[in-house]
N, C-alpha and C. Protein backbone atom coordinates (compact mmCIF):
# COMPACT_ATOMS: atom_id res chain seq x y z
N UNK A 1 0.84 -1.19 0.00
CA UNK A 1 0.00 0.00 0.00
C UNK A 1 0.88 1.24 0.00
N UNK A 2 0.63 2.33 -0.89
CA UNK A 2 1.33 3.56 -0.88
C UNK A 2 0.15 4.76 -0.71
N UNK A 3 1.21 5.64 -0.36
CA UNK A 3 0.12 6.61 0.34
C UNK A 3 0.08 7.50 -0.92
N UNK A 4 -1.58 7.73 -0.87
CA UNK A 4 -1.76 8.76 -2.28
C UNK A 4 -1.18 9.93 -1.88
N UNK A 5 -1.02 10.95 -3.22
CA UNK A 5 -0.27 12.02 -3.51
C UNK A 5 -1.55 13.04 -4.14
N UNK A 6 -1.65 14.17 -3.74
CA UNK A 6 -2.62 15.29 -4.57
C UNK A 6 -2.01 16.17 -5.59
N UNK A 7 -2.89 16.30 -6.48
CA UNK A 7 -2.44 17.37 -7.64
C UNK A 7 -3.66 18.63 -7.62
N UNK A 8 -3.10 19.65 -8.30
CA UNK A 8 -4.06 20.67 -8.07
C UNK A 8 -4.88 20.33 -9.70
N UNK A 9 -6.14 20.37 -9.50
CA UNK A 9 -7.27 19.88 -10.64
C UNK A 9 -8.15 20.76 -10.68
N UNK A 10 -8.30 22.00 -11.56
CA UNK A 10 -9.48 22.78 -11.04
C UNK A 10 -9.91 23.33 -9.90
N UNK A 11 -9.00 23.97 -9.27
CA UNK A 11 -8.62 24.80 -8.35
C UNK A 11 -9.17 24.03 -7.12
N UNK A 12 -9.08 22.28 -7.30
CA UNK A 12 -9.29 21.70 -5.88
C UNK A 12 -8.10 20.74 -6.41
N UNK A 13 -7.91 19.81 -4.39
CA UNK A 13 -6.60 19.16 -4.60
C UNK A 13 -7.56 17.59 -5.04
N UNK A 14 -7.03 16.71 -5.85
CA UNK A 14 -7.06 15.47 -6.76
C UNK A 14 -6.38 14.73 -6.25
N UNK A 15 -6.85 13.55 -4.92
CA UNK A 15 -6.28 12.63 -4.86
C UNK A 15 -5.98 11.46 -5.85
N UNK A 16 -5.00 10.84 -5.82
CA UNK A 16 -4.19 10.27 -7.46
C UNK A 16 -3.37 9.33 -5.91
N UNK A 17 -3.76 7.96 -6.36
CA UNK A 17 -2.90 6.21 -5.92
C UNK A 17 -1.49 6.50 -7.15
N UNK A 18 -0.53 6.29 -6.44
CA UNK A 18 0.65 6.21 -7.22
C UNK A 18 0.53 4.94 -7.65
N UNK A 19 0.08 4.44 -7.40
CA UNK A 19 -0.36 2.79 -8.08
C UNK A 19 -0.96 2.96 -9.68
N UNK A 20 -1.53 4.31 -9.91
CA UNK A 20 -2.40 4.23 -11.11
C UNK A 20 -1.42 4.92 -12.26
N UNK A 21 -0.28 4.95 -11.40
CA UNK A 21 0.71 6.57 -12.54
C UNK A 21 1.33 5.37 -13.46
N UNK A 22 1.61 5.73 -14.80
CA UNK A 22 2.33 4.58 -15.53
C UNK A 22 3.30 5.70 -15.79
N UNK A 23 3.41 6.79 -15.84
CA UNK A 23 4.65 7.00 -16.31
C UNK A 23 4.60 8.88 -16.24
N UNK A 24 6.08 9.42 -16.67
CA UNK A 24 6.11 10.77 -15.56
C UNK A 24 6.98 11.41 -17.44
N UNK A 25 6.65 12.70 -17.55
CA UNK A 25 7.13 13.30 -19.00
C UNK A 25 7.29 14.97 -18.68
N UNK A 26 8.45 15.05 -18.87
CA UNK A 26 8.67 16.44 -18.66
C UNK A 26 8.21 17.52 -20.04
N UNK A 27 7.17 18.43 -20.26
CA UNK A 27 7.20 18.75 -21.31
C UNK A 27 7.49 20.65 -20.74
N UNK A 28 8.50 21.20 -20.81
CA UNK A 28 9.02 22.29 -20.36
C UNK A 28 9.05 22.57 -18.99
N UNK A 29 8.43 23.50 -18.17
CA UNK A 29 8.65 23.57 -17.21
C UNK A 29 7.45 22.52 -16.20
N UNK A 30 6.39 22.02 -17.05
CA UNK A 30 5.58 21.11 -16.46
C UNK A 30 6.01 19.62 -16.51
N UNK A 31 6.12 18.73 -15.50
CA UNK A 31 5.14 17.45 -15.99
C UNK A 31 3.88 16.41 -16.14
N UNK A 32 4.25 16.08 -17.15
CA UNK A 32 3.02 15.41 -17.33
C UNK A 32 2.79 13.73 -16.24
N UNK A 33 1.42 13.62 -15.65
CA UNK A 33 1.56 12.69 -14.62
C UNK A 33 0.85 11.49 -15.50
N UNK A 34 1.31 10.74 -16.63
CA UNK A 34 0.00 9.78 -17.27
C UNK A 34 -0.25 8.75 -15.85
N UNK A 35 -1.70 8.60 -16.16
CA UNK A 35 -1.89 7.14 -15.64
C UNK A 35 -2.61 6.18 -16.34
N UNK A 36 -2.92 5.32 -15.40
CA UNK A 36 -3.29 3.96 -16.17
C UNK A 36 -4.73 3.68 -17.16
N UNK A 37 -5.55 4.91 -16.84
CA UNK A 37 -6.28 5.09 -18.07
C UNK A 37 -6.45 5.88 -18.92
N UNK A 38 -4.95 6.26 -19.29
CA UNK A 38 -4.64 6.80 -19.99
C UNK A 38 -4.79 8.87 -19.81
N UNK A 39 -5.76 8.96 -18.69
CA UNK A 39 -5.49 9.87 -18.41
C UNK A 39 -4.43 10.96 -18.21
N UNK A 40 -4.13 12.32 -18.01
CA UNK A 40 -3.09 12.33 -17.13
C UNK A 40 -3.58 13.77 -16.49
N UNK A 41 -2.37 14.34 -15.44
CA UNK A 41 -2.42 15.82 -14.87
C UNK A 41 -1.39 16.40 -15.26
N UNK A 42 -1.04 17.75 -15.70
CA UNK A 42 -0.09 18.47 -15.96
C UNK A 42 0.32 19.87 -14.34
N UNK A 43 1.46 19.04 -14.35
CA UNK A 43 1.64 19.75 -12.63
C UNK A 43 3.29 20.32 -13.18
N UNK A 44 2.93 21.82 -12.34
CA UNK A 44 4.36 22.36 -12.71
C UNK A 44 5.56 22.58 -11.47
N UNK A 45 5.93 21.19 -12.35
CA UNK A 45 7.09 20.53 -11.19
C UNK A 45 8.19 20.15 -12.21
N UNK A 46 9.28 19.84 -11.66
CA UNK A 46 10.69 19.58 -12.46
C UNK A 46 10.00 17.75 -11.88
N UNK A 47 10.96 17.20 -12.90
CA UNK A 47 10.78 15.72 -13.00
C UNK A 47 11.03 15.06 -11.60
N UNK A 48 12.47 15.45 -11.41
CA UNK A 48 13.25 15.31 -10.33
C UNK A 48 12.37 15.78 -8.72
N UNK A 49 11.70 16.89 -8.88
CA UNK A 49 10.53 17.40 -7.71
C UNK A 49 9.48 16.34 -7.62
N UNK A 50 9.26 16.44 -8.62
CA UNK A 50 8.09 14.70 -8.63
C UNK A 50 8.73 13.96 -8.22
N UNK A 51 9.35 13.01 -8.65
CA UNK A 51 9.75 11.70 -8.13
C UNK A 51 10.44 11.64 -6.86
N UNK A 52 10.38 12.77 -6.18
CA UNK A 52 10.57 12.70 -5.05
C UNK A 52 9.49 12.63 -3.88
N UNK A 53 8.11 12.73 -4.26
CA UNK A 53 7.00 12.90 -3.79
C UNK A 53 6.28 11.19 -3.89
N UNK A 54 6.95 10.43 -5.03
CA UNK A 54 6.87 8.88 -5.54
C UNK A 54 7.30 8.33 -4.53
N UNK A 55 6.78 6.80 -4.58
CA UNK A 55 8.13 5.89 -3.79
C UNK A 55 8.98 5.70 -4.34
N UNK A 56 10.27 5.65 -3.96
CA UNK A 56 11.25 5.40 -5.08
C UNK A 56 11.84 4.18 -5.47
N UNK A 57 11.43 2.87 -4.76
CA UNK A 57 11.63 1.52 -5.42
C UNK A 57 10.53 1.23 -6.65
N UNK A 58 9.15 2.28 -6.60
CA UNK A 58 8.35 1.96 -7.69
C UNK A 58 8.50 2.90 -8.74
N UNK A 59 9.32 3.74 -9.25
CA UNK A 59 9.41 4.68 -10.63
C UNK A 59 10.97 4.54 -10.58
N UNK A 60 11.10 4.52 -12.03
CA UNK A 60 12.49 4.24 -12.90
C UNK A 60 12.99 5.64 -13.23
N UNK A 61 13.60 6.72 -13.25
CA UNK A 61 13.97 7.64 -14.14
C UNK A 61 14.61 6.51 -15.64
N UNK A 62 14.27 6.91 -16.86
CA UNK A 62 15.10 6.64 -17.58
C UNK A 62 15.57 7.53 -18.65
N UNK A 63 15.51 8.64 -18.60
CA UNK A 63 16.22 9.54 -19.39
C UNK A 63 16.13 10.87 -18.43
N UNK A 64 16.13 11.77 -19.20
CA UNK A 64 15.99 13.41 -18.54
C UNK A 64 15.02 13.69 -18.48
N UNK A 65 13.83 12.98 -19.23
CA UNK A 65 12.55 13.61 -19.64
C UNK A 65 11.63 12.71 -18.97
N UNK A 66 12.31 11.62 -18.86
CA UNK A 66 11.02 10.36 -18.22
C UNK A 66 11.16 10.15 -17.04
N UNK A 67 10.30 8.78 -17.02
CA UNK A 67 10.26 8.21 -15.93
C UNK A 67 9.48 6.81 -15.63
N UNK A 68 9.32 5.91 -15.53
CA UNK A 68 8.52 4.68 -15.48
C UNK A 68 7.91 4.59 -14.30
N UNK A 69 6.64 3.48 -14.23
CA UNK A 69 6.18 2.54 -13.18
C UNK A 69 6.84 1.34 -13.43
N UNK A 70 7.67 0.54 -12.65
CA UNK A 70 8.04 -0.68 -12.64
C UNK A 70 6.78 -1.90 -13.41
N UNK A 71 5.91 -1.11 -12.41
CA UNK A 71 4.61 -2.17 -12.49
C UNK A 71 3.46 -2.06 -14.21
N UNK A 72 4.10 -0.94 -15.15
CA UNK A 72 3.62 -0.62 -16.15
C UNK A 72 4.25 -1.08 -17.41
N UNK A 73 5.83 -1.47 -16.58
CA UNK A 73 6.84 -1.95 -17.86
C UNK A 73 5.89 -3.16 -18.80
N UNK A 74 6.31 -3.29 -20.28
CA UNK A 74 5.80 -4.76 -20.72
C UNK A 74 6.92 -5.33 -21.45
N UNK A 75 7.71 -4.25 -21.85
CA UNK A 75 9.07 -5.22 -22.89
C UNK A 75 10.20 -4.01 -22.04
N UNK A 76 11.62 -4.71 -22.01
CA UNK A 76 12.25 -3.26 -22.42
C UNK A 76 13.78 -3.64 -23.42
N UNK A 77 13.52 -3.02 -23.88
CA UNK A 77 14.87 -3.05 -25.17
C UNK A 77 16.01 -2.15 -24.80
N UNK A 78 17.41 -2.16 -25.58
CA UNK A 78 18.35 -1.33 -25.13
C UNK A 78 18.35 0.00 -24.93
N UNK A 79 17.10 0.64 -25.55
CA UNK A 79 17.15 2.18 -25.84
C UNK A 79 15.65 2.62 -25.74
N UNK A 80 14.71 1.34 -25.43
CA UNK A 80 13.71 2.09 -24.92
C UNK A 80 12.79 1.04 -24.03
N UNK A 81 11.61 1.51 -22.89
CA UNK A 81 10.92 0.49 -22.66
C UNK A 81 9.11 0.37 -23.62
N UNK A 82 8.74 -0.31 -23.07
CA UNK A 82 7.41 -0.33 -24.04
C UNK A 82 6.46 -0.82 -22.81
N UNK A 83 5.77 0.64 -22.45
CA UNK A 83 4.58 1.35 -21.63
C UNK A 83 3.43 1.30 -21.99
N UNK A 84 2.52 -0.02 -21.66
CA UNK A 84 1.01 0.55 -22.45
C UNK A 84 1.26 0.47 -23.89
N UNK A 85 1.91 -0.35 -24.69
CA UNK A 85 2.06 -0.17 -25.86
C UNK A 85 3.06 1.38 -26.53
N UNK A 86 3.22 2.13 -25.88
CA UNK A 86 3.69 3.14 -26.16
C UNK A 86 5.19 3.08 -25.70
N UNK A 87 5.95 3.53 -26.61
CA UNK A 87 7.83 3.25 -26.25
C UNK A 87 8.51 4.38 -25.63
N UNK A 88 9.26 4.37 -24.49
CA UNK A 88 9.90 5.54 -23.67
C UNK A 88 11.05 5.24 -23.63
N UNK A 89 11.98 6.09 -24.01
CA UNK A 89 13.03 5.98 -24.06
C UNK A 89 14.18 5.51 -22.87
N UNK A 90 15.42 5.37 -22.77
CA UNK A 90 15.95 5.18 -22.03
C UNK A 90 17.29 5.70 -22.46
N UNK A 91 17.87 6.65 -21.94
CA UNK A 91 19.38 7.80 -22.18
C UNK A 91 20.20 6.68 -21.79
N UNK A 92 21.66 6.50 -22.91
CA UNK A 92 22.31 5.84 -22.80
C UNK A 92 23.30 5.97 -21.10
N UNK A 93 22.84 7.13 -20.30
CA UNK A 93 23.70 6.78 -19.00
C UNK A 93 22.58 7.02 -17.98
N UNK A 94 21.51 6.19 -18.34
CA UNK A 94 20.39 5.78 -17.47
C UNK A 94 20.59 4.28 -17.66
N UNK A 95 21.15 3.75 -18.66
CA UNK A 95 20.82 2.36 -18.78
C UNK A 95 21.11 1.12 -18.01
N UNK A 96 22.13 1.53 -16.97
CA UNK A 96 22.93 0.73 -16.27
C UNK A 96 22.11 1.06 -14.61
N UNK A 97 21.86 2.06 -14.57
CA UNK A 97 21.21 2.46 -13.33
C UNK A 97 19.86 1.31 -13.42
N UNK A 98 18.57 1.80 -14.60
CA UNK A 98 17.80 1.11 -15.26
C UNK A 98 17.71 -0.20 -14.45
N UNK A 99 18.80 -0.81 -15.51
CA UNK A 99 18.81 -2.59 -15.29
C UNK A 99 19.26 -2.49 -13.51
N UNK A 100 19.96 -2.18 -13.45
CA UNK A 100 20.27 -2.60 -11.45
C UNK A 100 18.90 -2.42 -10.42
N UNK A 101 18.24 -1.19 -10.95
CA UNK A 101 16.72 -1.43 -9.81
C UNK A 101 15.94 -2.07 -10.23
N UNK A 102 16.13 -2.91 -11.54
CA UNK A 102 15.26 -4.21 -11.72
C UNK A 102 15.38 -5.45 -11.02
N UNK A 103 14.53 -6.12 -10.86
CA UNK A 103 14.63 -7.42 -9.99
C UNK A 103 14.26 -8.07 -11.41
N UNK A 104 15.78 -8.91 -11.48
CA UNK A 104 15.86 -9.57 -12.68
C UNK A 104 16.28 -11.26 -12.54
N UNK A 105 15.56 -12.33 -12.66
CA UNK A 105 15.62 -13.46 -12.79
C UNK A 105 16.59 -14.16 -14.29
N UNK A 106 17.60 -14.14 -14.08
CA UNK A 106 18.62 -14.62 -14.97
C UNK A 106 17.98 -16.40 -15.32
């Protein structure tokens, strides 16, 4: 169980389960919060300000701009993962960080 997080939604606060976030997108000085139905909130926070408000064994940074749910991954390839059908990248000096907070069965 994780403790929900609020966003401002129409000038009230929006409780949001970090359970439902699939994934975190910096688009200038906002990011974008998608979740799992595809929804999302646009909160003006640096990436890095967010994911500090996350748990941090459950979201991946994988580039400058992103960010994952562990629990949203479905493939991941050398240079990107694949979210919901949709592909997010992964910065070649995220990639090693990446693979180590995975719990990986060899």
């Amino acid at each position: 169980m994780f403790y929900p997080f609020f966003v401002w939604q129409n000038k009230k606060l929006k409780n949001v389960d970090p359970e439902d976030v699939m994934c975190l997108a910096t688009e200038g000085n906002y990011t974008r919060i998608v979740l799992s139905d595809k929804t999302f909130f646009m909160v003006r926070s640096s990436l890095s300000t967010a994911l500090k408000k996350l748990p941090p064994k459950m979201f991946i940074q994988t580039h400058r701009s992103y960010a994952v749910s562990i629990f949203f991954i479905d493939d991941i390839a050398r240079d990107h993962f694949v979210v919901a059908g949709e592909a997010v990248p992964i910065g070649k000096q995220y990639y090693n960080k990446v693979i180590n907070q995975l719990n990986i069965i060899d």
